[in-house]
Protein backbone atom coordinates (compact mmCIF):
# COMPACT_ATOMS: atom_id res chain seq x y z
CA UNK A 1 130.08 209.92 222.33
CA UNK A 2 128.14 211.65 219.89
CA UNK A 3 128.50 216.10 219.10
CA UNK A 4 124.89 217.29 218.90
CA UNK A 5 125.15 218.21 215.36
CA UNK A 6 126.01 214.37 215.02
CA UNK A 7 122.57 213.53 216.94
CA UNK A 8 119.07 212.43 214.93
CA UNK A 9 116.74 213.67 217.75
CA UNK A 10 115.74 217.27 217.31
CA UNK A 11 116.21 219.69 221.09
CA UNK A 12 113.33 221.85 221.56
CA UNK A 13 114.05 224.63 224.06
CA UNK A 14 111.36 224.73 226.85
CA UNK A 15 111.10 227.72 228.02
CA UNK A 16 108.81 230.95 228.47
CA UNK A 17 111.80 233.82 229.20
CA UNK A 18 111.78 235.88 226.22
CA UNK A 19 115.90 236.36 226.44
CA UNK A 20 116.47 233.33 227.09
CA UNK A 21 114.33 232.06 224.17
CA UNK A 22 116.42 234.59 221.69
CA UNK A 23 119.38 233.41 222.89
CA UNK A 24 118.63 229.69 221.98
CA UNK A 25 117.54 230.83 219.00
CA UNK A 26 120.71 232.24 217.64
CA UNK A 27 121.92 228.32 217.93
CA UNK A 28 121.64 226.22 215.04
CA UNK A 29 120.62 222.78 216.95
CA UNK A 30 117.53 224.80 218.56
CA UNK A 31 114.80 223.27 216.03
CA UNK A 32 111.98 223.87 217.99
CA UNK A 33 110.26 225.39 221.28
CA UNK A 34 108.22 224.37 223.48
CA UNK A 35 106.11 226.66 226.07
CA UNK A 36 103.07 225.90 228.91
CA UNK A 37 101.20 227.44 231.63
CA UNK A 38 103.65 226.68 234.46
CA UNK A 39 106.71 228.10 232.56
CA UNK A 40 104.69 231.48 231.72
CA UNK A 41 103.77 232.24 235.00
CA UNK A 42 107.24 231.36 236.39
CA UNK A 43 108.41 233.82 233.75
CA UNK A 44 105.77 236.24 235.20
CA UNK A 45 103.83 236.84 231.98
CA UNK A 46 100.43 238.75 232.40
CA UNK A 47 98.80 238.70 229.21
CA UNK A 48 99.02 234.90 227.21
CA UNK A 49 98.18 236.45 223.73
CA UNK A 50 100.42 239.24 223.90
CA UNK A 51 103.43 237.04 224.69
CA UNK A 52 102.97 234.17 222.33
CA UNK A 53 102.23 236.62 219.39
CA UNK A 54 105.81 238.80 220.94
CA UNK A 55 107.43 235.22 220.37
CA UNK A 56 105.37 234.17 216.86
CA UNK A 57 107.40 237.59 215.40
CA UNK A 58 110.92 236.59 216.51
CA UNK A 59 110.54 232.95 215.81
CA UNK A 60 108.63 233.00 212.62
CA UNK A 61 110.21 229.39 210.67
CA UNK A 62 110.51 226.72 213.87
CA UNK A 63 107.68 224.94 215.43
CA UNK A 64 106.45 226.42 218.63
CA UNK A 65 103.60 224.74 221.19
CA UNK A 66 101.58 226.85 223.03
CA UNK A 67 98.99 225.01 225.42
CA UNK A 68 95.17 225.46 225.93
CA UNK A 69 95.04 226.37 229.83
CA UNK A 70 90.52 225.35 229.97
CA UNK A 71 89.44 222.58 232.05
CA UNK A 72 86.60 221.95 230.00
CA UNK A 73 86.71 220.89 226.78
CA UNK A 74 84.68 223.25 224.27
CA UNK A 75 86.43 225.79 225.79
CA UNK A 76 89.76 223.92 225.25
CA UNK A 77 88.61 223.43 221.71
CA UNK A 78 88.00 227.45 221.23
CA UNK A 79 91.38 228.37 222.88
CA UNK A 80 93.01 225.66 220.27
CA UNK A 81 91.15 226.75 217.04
CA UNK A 82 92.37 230.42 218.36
CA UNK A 83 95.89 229.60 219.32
CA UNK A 84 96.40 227.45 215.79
CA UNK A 85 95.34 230.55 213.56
CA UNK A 86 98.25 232.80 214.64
CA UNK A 87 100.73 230.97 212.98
CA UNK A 88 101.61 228.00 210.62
CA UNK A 89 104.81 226.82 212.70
CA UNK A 90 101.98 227.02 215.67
CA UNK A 91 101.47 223.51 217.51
CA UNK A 92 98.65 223.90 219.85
CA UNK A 93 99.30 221.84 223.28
CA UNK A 94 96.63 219.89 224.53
CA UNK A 95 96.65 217.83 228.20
CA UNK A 96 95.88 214.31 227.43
CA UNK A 97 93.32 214.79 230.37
CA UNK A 98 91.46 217.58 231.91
CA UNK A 99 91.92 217.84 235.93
CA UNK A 100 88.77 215.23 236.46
CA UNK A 101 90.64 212.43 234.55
CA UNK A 102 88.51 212.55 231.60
CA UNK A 103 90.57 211.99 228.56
CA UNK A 104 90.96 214.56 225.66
CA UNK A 105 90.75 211.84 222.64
CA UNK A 106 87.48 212.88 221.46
CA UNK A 107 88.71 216.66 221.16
CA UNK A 108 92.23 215.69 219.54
CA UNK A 109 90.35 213.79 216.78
CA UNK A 110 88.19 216.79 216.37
CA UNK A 111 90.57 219.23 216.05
CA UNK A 112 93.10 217.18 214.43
CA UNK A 113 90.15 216.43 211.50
CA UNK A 114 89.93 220.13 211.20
CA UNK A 115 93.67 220.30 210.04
CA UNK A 116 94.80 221.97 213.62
CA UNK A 117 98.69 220.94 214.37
CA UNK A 118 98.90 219.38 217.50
CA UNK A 119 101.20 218.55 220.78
CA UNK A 120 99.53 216.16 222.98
CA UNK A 121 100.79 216.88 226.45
CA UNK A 122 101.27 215.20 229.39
CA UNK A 123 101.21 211.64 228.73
CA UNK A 124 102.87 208.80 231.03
CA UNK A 125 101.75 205.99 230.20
CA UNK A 126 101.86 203.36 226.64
CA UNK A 127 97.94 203.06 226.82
CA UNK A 128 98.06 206.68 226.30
CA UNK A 129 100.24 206.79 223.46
CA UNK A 130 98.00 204.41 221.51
CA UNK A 131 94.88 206.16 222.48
CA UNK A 132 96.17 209.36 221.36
CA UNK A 133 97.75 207.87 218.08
CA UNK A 134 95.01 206.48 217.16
CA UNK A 135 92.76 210.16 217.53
CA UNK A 136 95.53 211.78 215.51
CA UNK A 137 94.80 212.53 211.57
CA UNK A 138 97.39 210.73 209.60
CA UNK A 139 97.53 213.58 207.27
CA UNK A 140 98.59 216.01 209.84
CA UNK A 141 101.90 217.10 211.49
CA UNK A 142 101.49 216.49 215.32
CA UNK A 143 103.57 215.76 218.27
CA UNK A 144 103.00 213.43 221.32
CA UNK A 145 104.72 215.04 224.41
CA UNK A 146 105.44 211.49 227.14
CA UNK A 147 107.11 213.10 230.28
CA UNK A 148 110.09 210.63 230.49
CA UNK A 149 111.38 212.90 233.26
CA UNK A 150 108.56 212.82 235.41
CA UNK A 151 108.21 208.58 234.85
CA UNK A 152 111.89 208.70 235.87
CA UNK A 153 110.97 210.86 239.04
CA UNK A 154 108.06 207.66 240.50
CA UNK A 155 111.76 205.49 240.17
CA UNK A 156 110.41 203.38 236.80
CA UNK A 157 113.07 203.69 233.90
CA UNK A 158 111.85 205.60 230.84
CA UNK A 159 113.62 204.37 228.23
CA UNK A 160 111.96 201.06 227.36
CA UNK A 161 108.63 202.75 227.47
CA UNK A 162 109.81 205.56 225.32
CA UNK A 163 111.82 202.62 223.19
CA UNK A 164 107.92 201.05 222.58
CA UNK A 165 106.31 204.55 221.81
CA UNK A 166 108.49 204.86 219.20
CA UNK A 167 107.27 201.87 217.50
CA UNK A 168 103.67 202.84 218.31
CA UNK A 169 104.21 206.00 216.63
CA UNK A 170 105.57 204.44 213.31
CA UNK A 171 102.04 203.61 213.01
CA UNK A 172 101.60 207.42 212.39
CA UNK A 173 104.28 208.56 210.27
CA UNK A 174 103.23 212.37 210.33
CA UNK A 175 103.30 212.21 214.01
CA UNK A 176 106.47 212.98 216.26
CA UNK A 177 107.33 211.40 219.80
CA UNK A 178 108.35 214.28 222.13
CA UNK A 179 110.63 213.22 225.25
CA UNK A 180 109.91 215.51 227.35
CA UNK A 181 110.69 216.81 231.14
CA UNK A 182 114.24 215.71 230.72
CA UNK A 183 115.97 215.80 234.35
CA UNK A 184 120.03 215.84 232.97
CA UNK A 185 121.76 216.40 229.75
CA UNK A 186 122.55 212.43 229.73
CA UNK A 187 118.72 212.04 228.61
CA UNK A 188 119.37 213.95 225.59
CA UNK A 189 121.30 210.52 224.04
CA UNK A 190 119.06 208.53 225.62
CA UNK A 191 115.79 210.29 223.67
CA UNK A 192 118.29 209.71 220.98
CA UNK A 193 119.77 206.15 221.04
CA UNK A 194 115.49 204.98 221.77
CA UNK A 195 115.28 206.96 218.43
CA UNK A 196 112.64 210.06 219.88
CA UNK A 197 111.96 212.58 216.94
CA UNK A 198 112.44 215.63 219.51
CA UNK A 199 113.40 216.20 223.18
CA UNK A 200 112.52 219.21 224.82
CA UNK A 201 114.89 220.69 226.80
CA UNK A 202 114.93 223.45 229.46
CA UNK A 203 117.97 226.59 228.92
CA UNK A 204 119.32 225.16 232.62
CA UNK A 205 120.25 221.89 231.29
CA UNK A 206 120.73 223.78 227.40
CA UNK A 207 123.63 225.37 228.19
CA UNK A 208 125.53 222.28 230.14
CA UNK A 209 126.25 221.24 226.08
CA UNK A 210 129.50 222.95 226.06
CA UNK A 211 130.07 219.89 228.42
CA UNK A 212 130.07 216.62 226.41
CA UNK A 213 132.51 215.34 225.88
CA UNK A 214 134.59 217.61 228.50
CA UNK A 215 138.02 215.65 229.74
CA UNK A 216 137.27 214.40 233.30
CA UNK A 217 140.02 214.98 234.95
CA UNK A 218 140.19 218.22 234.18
CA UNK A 219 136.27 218.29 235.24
CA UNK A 220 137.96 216.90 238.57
CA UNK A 221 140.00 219.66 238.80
CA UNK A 222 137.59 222.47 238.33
CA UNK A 223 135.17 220.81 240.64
CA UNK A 224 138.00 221.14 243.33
CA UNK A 225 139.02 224.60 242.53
CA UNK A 226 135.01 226.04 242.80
CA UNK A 227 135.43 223.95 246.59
CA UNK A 228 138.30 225.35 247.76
CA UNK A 229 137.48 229.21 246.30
CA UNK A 230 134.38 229.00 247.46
CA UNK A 231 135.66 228.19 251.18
CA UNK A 232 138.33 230.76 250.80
CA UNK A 233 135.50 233.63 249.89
CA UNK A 234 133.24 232.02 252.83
CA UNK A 235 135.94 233.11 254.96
CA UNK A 236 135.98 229.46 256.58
CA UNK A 237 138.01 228.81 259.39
CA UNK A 238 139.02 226.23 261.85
């Protein structure tokens, strides 16, 4: 098995704690981060602009997504031109769809003609990947964010449909396929072994790395010793 610093595919950490963001940031393999709606109000952040402009100043020289939260689209596209001008590491999320199913290709090729850096979110599906490839501006940096751990969650395999994005994408060389959504710390060599350019990965599953690699008998043993002292402090008794 690979070490991580042996590993092509770039981890993102996906998160929207502030301490847990600087502490992923003091590791070298962090290369990225990834944020969204969901995350942010788990975190319980208030006010959007004030936290993503908090994070811009601590994390000044790694890309770092933050999405559009509109349903409608010029909105979406005022949010994005916004969002894109408070940074240059600044990749500005935007759901392949709004919530009525209408796709978002017609705003990605607009904004992606205007120079705008771009993470196109949500995608599941290979039609998807093309469509949004093909709206992308070849001259521009961009990401396209397929939720391999959701796809895994309907019981399909991910990996040959993230295996074919990849060579969908080499039709865009400036543009980066993001596995996203990842469900264990396995899918981390997967994103890498299909070749993915970046996996985003949550701090819960982050900091099972001092794992690979770990001897498994000895894994065996610890896993017996948190049983038996966790019976012991539930004062078990028969």
């Amino acid at each position: 098995m690979q070490s991580i610093n042996q590993l092509m595919v770039k981890i993102f950490a996906d998160g929207a704690d502030k301490t847990g963001m600087l502490e992923m940031l003091a590791k070298p393999y962090i290369k990225g981060f990834t944020t969204n709606p969901t995350l942010m109000r788990k975190a319980g952040i208030a006010d959007y602009k004030e936290f993503a402009k908090d994070m811009l100043k601590a994390i000044p020289d790694r890309p770092i997504s933050f999405e559009v939260f509109s349903d409608e689209f010029p909105e979406m596209e005022r949010q994005a031109l916004e969002i894109a001008d408070w940074g240059d590491n600044v990749y500005v999320k935007i759901p392949v769809t709004n919530t009525k199913r209408e796709s978002s290709y017609e705003l990605v090729h607009k904004l992606a003609k205007r120079g705008v850096k771009l993470n196109v979110t949500a995608l599941m599906t290979l039609s998807q990947v093309r469509d949004v490839v093909a709206a992308l501006d070849p001259r521009v940096p961009s990401y396209v964010s397929v939720f391999a751990g959701r796809i895994a969650d309907t019981g399909r395999d991910p990996i040959p449909l993230m295996a074919a994005a990849v060579q969908i994408l080499k039709l865009n060389p400036r543009s980066e396929l993001i596995w996203a959504s990842p469900r264990e710390l396995l899918n981390i060599f997967h994103a890498n072994e299909v070749g993915c350019h970046v996996i985003t990965v949550t701090n819960d599953i982050l900091n099972k790395l001092s794992l690979v690699d770990f001897d498994l008998e000895d894994y065996s043993l610890d896993t017996v010793k948190m049983f038996y002292t966790d019976a012991v402090a539930a004062g078990f008794k028969l």
